[in-house]
Protein backbone atom coordinates (compact mmCIF):
# COMPACT_ATOMS: atom_id res chain seq x y z
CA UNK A 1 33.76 -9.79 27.44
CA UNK A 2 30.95 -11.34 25.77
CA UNK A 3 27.72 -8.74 25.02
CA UNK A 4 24.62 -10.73 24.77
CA UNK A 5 23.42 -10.05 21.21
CA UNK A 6 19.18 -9.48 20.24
CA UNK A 7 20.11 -12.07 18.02
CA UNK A 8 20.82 -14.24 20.78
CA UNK A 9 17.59 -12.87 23.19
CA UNK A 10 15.80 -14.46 19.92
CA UNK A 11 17.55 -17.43 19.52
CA UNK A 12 16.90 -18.19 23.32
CA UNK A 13 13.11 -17.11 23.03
CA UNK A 14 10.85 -20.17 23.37
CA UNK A 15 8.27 -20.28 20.69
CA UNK A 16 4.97 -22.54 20.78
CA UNK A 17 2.07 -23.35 18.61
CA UNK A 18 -0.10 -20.50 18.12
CA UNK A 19 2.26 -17.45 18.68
CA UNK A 20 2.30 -15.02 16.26
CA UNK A 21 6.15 -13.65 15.00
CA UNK A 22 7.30 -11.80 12.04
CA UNK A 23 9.17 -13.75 9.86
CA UNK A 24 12.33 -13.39 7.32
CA UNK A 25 12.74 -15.10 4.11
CA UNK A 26 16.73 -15.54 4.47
CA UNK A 27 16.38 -16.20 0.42
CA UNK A 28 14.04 -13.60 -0.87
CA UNK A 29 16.39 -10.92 1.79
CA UNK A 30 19.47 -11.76 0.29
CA UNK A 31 18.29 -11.67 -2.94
CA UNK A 32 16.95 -8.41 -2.72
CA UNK A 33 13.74 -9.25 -3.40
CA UNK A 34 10.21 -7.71 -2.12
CA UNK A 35 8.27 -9.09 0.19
CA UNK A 36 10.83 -11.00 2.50
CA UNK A 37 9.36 -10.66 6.04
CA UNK A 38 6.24 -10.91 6.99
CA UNK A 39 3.67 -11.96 9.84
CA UNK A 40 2.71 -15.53 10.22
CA UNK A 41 1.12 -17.46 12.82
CA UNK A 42 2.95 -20.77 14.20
CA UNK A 43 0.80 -23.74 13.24
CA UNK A 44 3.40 -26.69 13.85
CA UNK A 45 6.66 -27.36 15.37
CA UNK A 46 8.61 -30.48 14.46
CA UNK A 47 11.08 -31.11 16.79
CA UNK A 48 14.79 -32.89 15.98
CA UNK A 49 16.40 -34.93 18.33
CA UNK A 50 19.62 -32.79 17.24
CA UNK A 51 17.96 -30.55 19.39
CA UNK A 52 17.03 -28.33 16.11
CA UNK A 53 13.36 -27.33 15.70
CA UNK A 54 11.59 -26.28 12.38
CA UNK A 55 8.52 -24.28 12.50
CA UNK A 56 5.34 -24.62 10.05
CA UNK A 57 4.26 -20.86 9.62
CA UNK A 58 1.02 -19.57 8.33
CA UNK A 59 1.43 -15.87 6.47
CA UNK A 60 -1.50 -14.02 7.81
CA UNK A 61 -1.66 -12.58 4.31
CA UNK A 62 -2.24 -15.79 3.02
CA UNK A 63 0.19 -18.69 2.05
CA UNK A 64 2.44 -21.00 4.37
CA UNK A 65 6.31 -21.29 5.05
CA UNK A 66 7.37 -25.01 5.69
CA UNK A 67 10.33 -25.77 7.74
CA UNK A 68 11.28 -22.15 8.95
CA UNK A 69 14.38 -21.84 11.30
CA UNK A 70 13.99 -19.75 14.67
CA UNK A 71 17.13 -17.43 12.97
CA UNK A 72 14.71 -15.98 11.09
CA UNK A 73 11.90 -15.38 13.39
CA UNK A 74 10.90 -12.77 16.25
CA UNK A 75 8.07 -13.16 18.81
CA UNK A 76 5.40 -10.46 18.16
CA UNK A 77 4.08 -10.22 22.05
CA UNK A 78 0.48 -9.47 22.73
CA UNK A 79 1.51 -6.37 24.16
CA UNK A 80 2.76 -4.54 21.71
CA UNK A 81 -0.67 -5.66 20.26
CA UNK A 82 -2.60 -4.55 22.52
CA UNK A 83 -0.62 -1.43 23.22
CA UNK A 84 -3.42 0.82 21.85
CA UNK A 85 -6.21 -0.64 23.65
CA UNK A 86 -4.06 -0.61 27.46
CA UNK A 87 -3.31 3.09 26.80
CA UNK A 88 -6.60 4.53 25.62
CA UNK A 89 -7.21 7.56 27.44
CA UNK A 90 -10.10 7.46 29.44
CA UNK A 91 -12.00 10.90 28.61
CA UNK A 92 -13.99 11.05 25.99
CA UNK A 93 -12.57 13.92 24.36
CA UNK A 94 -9.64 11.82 23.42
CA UNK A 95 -12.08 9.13 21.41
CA UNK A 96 -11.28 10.75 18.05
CA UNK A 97 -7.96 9.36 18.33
CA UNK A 98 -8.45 5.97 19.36
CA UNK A 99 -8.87 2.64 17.24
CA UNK A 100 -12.12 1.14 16.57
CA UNK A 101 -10.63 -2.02 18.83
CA UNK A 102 -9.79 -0.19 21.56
CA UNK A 103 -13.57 2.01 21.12
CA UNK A 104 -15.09 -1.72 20.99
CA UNK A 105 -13.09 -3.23 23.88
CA UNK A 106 -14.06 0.14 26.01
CA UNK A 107 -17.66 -0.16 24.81
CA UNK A 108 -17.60 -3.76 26.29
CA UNK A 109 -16.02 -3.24 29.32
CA UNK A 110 -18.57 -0.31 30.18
CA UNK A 111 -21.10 -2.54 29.12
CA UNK A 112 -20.43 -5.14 31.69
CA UNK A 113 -18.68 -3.36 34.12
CA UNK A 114 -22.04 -1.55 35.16
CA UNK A 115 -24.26 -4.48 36.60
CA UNK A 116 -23.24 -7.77 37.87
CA UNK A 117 -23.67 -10.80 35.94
CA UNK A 118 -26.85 -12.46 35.69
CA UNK A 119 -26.69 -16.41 37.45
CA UNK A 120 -26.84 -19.31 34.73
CA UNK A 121 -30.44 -21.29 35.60
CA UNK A 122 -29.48 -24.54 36.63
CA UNK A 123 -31.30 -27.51 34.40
């Protein structure tokens, strides 16, 4: 029987310009050094015709990554970022805990959710 592996799920995860992922140094890691994964945004994507892609990453922390292999890489979905902001409680006893995004993003929607949009003058 062959189990289908996470390792696999990321290898077969299609990545394009823009996403953001969390990244592994496969040197700095098995070295045992510090700072070996990190988040990065994908800037470029140079493809092979071996069929083999290489990614240009940008560290959000500053700094690129040339030539990084999809190994070493998992998708951070919007989700997860967003997480906070889909499950803010709705009361506003609760406020205290939230984030300031998800108190802006609340703000806004309450903001425009109240009156219906003005129509754009027509020149």
């Amino acid at each position: 029987m062959n189990a289908y592996t996470d390792t696999e799920a990321a290898l077969a995860t299609t990545f394009k310009h823009g996403d953001f992922v969390l990244y592994r140094d496969p040197e700095k890691f098995w070295k045992g050094d510090a700072d070996h994964t990190f988040v990065c945004r994908i800037d470029d994507i140079a493809h092979y015709t071996s069929g083999e892609s290489a990614y240009t990453l940008t560290r959000l922390s500053g700094g690129l990554v040339a030539k990084a292999r999809r190994e070493y890489m998992r998708l951070l979905p919007p989700a997860d970022a967003m997480r906070d902001i889909d499950t803010a409680p709705l009361n506003t006893d609760a406020a205290d805990d939230m984030t300031a995004a998800a108190m802006a993003w609340l703000t806004q929607q309450a903001a425009t959710a109240n009156h219906r949009p003005e129509p754009h003058a027509q020149r």
